[in-house]
PDB file of N, CA and C in Angstrom:
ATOM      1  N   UNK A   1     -22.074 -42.190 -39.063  1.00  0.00           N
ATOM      2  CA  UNK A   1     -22.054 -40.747 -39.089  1.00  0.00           C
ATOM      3  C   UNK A   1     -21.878 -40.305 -40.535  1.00  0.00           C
ATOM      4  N   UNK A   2     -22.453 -39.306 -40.733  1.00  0.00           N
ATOM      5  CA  UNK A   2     -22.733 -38.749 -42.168  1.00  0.00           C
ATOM      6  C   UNK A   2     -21.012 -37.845 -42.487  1.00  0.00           C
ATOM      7  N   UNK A   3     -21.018 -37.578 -43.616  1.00  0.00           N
ATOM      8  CA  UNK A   3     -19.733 -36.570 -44.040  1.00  0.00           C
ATOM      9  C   UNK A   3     -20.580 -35.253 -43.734  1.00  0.00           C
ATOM     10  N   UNK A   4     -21.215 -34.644 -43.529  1.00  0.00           N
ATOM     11  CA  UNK A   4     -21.900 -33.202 -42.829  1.00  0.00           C
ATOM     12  C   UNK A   4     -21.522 -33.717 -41.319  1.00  0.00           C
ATOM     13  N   UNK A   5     -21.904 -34.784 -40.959  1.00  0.00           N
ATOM     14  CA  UNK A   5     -21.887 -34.600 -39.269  1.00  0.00           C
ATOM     15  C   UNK A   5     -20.210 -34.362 -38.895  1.00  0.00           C
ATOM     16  N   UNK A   6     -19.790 -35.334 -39.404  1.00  0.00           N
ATOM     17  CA  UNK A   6     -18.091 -35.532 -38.913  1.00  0.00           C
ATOM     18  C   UNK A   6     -17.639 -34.061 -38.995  1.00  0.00           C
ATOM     19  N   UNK A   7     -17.769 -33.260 -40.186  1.00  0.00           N
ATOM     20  CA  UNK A   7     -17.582 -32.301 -40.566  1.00  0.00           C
ATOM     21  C   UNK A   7     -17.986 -31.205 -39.619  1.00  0.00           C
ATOM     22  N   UNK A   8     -19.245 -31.443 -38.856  1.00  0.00           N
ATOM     23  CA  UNK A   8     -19.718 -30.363 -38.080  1.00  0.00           C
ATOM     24  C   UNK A   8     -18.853 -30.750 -36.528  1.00  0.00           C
ATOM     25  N   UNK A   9     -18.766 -31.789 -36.444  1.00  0.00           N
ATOM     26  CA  UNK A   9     -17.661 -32.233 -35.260  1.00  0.00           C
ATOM     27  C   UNK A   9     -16.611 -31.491 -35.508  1.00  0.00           C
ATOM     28  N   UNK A  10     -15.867 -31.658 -36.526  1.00  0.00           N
ATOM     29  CA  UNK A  10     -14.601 -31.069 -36.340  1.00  0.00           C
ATOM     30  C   UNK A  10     -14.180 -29.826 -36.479  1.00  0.00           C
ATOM     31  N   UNK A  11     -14.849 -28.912 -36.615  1.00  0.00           N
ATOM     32  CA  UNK A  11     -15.462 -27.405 -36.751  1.00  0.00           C
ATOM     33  C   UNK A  11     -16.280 -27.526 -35.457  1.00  0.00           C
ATOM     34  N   UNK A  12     -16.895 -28.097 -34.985  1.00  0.00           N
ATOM     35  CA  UNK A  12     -17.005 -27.946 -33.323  1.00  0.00           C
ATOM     36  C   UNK A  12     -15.792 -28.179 -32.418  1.00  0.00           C
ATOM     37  N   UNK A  13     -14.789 -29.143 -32.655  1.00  0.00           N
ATOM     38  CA  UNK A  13     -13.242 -29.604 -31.801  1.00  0.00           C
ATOM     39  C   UNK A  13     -12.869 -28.008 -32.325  1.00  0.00           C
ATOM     40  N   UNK A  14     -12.387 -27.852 -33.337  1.00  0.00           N
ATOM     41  CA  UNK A  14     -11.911 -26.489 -33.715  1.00  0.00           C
ATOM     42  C   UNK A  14     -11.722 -25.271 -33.155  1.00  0.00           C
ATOM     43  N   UNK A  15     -13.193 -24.650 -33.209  1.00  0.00           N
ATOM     44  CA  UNK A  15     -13.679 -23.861 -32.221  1.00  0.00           C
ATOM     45  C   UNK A  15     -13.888 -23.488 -31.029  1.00  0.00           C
ATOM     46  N   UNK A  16     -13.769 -25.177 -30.385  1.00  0.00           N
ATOM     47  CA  UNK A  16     -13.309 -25.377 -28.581  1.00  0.00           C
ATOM     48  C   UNK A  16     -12.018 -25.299 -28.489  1.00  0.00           C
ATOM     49  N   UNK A  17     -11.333 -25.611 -29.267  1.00  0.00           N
ATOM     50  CA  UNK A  17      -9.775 -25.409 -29.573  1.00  0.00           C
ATOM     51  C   UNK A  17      -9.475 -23.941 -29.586  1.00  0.00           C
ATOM     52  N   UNK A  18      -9.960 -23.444 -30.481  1.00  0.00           N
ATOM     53  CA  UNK A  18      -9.771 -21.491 -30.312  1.00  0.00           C
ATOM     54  C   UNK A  18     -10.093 -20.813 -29.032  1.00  0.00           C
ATOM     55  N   UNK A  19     -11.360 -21.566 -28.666  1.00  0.00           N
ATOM     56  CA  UNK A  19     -11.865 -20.931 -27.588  1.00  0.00           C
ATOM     57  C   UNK A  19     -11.057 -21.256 -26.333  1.00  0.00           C
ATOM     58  N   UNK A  20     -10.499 -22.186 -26.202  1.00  0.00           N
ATOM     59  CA  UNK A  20      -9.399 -22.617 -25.205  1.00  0.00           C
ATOM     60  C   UNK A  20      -8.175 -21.443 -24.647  1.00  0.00           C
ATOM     61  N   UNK A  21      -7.048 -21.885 -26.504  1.00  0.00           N
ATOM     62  CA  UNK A  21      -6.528 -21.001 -26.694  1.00  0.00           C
ATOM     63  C   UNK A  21      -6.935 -19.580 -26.194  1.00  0.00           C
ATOM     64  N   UNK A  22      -7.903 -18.707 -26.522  1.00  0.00           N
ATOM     65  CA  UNK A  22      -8.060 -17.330 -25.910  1.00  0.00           C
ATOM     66  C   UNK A  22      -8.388 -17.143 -24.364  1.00  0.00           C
ATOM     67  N   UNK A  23      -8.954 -18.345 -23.862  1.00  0.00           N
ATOM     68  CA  UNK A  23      -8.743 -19.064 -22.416  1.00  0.00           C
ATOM     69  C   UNK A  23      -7.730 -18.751 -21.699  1.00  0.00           C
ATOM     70  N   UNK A  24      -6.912 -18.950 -22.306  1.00  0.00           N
ATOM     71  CA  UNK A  24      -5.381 -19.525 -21.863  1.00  0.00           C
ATOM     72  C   UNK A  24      -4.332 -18.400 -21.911  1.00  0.00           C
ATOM     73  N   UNK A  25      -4.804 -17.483 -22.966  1.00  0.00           N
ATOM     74  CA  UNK A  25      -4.010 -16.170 -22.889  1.00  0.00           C
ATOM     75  C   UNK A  25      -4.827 -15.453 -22.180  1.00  0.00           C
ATOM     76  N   UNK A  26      -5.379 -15.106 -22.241  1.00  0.00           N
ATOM     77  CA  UNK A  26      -6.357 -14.012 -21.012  1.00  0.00           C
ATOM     78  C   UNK A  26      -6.226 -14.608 -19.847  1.00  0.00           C
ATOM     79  N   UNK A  27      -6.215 -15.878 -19.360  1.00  0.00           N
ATOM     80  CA  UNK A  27      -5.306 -15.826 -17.896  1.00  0.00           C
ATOM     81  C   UNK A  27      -4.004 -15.663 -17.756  1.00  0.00           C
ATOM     82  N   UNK A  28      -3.253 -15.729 -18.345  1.00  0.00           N
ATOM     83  CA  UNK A  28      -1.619 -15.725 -18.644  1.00  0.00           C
ATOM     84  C   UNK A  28      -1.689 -14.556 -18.443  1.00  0.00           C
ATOM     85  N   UNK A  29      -2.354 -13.388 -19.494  1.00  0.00           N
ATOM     86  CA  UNK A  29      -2.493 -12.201 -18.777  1.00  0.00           C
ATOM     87  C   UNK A  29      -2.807 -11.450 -18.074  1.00  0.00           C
ATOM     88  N   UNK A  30      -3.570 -12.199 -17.442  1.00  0.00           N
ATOM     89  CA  UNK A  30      -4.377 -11.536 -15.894  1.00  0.00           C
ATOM     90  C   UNK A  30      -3.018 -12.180 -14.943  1.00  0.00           C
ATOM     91  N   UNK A  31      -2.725 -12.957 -15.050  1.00  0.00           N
ATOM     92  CA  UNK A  31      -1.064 -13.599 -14.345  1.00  0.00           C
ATOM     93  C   UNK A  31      -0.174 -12.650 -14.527  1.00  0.00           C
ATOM     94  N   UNK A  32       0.078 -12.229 -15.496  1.00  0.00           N
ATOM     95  CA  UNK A  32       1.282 -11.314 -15.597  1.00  0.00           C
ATOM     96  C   UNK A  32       0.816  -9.728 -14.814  1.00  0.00           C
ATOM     97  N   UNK A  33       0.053  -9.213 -15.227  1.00  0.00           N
ATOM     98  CA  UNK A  33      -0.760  -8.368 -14.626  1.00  0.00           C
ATOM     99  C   UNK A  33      -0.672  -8.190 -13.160  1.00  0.00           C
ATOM    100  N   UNK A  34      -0.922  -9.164 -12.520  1.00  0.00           N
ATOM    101  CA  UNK A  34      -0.828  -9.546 -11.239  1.00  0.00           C
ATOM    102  C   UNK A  34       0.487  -9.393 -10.523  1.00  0.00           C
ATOM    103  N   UNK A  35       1.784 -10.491 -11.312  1.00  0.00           N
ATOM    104  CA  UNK A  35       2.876 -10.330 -11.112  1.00  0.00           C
ATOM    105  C   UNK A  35       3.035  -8.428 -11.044  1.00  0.00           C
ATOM    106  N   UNK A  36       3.113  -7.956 -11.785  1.00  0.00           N
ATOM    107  CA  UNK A  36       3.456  -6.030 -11.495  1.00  0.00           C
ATOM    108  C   UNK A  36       2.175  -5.629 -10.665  1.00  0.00           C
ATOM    109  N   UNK A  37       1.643  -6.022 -10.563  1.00  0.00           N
ATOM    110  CA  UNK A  37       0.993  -5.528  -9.193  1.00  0.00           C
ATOM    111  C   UNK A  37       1.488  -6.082  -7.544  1.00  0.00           C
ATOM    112  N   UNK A  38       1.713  -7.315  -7.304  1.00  0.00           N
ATOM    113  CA  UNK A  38       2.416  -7.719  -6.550  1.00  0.00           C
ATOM    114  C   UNK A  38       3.938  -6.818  -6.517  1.00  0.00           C
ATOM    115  N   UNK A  39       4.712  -6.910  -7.758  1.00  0.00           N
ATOM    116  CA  UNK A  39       6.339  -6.330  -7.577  1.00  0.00           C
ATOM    117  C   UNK A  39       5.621  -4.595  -6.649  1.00  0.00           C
ATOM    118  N   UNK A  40       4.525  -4.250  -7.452  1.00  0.00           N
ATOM    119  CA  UNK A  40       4.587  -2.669  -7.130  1.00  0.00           C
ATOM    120  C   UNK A  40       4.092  -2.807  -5.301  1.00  0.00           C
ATOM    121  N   UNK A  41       3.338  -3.860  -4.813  1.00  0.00           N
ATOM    122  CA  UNK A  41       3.063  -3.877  -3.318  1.00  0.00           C
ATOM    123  C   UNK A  41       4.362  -3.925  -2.500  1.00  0.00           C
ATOM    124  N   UNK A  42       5.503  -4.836  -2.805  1.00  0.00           N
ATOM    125  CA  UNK A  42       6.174  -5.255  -2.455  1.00  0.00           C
ATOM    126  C   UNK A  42       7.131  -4.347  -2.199  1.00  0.00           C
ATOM    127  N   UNK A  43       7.048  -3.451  -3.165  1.00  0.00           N
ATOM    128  CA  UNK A  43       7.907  -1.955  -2.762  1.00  0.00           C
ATOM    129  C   UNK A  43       7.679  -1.325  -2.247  1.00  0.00           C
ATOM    130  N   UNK A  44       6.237  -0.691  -1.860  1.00  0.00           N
ATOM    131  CA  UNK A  44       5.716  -0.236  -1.308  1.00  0.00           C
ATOM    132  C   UNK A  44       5.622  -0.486   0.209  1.00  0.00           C
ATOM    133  N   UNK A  45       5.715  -1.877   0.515  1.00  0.00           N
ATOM    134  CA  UNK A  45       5.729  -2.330   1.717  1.00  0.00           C
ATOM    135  C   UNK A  45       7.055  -2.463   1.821  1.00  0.00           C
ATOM    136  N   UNK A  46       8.327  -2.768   1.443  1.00  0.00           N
ATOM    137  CA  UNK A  46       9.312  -2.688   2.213  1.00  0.00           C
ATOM    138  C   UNK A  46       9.787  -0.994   1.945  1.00  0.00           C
ATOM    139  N   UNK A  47       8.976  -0.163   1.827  1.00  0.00           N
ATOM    140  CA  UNK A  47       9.633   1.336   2.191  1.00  0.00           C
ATOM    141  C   UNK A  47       8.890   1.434   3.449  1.00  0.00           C
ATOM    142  N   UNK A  48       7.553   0.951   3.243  1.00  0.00           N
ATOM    143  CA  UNK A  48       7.268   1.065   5.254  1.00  0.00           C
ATOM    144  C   UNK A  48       7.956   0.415   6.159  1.00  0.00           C
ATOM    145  N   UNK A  49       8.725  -0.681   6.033  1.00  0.00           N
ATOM    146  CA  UNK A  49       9.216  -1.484   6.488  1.00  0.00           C
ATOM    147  C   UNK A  49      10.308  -0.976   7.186  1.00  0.00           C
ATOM    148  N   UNK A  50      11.106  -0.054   5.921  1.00  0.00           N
ATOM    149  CA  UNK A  50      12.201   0.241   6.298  1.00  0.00           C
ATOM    150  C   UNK A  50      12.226   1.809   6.725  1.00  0.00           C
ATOM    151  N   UNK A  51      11.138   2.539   6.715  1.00  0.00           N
ATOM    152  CA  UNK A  51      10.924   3.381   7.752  1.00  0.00           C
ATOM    153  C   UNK A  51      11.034   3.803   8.795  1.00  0.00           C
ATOM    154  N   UNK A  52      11.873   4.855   9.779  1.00  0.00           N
ATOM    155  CA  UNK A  52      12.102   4.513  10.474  1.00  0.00           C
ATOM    156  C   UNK A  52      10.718   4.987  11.461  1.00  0.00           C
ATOM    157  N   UNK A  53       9.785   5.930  10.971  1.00  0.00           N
ATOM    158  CA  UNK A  53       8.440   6.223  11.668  1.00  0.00           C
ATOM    159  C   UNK A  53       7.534   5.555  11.570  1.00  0.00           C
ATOM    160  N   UNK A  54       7.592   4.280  11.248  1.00  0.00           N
ATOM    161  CA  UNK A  54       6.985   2.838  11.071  1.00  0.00           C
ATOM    162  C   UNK A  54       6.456   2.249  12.511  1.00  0.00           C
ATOM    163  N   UNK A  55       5.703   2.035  12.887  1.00  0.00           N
ATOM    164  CA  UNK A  55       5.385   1.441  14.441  1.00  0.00           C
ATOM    165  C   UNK A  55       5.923  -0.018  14.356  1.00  0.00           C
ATOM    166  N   UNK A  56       6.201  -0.450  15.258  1.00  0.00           N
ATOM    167  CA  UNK A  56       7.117  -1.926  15.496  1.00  0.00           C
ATOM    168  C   UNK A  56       5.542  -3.159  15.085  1.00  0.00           C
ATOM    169  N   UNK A  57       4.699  -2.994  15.602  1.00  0.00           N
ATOM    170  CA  UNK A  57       3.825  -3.010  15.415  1.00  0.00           C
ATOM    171  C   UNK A  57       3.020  -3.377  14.120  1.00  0.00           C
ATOM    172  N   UNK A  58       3.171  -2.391  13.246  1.00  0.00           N
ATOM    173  CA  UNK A  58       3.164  -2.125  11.944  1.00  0.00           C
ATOM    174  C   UNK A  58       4.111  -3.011  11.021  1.00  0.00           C
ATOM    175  N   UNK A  59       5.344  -2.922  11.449  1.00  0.00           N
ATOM    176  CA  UNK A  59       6.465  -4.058  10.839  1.00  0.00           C
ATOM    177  C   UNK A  59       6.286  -5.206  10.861  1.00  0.00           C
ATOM    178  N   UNK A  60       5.679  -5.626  12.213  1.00  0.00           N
ATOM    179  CA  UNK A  60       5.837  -7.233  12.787  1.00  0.00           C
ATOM    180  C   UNK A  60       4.151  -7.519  10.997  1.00  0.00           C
ATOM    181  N   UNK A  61       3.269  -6.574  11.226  1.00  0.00           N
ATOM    182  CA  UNK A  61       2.152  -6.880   9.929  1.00  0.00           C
ATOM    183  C   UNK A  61       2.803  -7.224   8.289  1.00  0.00           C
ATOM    184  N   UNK A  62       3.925  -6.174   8.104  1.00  0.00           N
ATOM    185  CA  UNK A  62       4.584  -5.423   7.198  1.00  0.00           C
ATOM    186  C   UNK A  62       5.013  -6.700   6.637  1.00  0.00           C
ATOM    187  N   UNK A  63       5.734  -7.281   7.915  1.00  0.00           N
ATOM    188  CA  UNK A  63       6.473  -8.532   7.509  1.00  0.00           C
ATOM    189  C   UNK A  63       5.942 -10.137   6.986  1.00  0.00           C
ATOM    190  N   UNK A  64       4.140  -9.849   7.895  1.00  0.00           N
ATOM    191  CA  UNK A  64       3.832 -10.715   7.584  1.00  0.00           C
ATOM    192  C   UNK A  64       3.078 -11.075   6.054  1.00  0.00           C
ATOM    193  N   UNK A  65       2.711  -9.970   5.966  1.00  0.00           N
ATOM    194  CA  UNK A  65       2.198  -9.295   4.238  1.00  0.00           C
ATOM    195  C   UNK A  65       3.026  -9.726   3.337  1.00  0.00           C
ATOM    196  N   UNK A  66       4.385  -9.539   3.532  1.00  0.00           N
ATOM    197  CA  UNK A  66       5.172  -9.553   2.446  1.00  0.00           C
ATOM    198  C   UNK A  66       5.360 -11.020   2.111  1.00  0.00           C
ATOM    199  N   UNK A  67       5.354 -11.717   3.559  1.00  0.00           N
ATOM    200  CA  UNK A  67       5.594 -13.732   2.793  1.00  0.00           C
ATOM    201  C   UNK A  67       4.524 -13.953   2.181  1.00  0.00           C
ATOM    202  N   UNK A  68       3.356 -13.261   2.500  1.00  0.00           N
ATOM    203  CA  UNK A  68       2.305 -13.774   1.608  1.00  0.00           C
ATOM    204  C   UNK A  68       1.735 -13.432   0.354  1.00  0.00           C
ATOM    205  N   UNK A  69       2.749 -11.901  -0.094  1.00  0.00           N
ATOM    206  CA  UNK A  69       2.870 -11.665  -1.350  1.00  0.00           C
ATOM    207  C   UNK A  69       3.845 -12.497  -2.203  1.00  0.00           C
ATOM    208  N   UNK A  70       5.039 -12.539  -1.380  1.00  0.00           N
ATOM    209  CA  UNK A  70       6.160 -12.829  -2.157  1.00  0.00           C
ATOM    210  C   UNK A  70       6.126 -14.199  -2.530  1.00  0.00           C
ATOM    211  N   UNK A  71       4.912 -15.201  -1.465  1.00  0.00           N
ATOM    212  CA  UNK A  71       4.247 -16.775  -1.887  1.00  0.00           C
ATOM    213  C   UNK A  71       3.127 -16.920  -3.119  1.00  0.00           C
ATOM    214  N   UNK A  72       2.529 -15.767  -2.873  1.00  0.00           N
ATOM    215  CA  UNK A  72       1.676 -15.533  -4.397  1.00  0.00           C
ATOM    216  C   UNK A  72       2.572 -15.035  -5.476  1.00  0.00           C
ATOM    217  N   UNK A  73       3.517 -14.057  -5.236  1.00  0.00           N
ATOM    218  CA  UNK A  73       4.528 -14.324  -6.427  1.00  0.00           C
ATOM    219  C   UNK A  73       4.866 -15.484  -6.842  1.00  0.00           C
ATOM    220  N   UNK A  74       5.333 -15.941  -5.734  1.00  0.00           N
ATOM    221  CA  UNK A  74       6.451 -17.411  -6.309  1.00  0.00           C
ATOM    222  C   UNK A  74       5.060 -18.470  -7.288  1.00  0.00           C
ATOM    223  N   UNK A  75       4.155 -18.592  -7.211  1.00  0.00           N
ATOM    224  CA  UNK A  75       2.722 -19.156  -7.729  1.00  0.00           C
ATOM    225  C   UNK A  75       2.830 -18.670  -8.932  1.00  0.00           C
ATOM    226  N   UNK A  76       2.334 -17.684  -8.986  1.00  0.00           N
ATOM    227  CA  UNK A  76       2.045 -16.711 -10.438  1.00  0.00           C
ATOM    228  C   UNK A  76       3.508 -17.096 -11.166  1.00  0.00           C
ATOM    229  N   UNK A  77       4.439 -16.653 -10.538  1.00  0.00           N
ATOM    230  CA  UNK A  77       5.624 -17.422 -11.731  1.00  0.00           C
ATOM    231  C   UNK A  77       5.929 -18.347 -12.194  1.00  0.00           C
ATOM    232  N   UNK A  78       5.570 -19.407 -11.124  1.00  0.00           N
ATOM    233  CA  UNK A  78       5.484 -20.895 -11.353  1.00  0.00           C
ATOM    234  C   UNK A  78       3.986 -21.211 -12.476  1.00  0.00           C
ATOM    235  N   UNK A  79       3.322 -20.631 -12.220  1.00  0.00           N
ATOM    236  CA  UNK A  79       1.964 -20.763 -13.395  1.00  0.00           C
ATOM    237  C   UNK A  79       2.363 -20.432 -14.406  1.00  0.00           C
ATOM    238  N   UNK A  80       3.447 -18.927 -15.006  1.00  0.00           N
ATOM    239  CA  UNK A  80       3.359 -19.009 -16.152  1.00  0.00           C
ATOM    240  C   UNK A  80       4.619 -19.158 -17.113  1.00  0.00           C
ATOM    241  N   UNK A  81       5.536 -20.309 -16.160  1.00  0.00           N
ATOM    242  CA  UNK A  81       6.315 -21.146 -16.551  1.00  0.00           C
ATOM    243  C   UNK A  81       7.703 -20.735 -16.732  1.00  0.00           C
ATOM    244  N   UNK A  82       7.785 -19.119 -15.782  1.00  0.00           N
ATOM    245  CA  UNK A  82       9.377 -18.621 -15.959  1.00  0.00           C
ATOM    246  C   UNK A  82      10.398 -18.933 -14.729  1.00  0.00           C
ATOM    247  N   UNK A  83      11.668 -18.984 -15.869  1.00  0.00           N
ATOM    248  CA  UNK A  83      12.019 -19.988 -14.786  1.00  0.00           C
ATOM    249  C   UNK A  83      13.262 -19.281 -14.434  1.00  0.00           C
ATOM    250  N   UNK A  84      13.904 -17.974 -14.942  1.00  0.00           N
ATOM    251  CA  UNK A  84      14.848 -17.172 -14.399  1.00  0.00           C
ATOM    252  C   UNK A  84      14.188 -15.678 -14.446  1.00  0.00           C
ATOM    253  N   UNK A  85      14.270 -14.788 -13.984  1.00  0.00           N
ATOM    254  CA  UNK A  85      13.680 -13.404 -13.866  1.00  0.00           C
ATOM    255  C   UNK A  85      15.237 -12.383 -13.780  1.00  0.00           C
ATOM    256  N   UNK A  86      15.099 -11.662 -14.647  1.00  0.00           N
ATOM    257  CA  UNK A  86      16.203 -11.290 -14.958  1.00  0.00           C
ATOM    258  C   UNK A  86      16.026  -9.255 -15.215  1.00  0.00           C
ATOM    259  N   UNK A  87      16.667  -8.549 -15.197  1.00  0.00           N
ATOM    260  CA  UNK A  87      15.977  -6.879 -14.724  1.00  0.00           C
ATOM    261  C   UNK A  87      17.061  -6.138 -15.794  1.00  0.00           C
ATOM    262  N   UNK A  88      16.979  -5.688 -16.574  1.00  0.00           N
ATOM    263  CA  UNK A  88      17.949  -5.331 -17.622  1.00  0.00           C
ATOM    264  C   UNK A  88      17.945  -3.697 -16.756  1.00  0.00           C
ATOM    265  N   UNK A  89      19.104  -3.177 -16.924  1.00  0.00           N
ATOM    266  CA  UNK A  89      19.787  -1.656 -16.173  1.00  0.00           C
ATOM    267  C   UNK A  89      18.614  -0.494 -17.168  1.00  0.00           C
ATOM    268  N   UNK A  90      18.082   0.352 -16.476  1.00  0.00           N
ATOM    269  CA  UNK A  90      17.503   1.471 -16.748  1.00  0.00           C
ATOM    270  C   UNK A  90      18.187   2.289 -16.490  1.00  0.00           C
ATOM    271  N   UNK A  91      18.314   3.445 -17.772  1.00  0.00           N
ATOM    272  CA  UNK A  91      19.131   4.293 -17.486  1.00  0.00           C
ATOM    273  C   UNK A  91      18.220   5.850 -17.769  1.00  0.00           C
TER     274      UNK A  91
END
């Protein structure tokens, strides 16, 4: 292999390397993204939940929605590697 070729190799590794990298954050952020969209369902569904003009009906769904958000939560957090979740006081 020539000193141009090696050279064009490693400026090709490089560039798959960058391109990775921006890979890797643009899903991280479509992950996080997700996570506040999930928290905002999750509220939303346990105010129907806890409704009391809620059909029984409606709850027994309500309830089943929510394990399967709160299992795609537990995913998405586990993907982007946090490992305590913690809510600082709004005032």
């Amino acid at each position: 292999m020539t000193f141009i070729g090696a050279l064009g190799t490693i400026v090709s590794i490089y560039c798959n390397l960058q391109k990775n990298y921006r890979e890797d954050v643009l899903a991280q952020s479509q992950l996080s993204g997700s996570l506040l969209q999930n928290a905002d369902r999750v509220t939303n569904l346990y105010k129907q939940l806890n409704d009391p003009n809620t059909p029984e009906e409606m709850k027994i769904y309500i309830k089943n929605t929510l394990n399967v958000v709160m299992s795609k939560q537990s995913q998405i957090i586990s993907a982007l590697g946090i490992k305590e979740i913690s809510v600082d006081e709004i005032v």
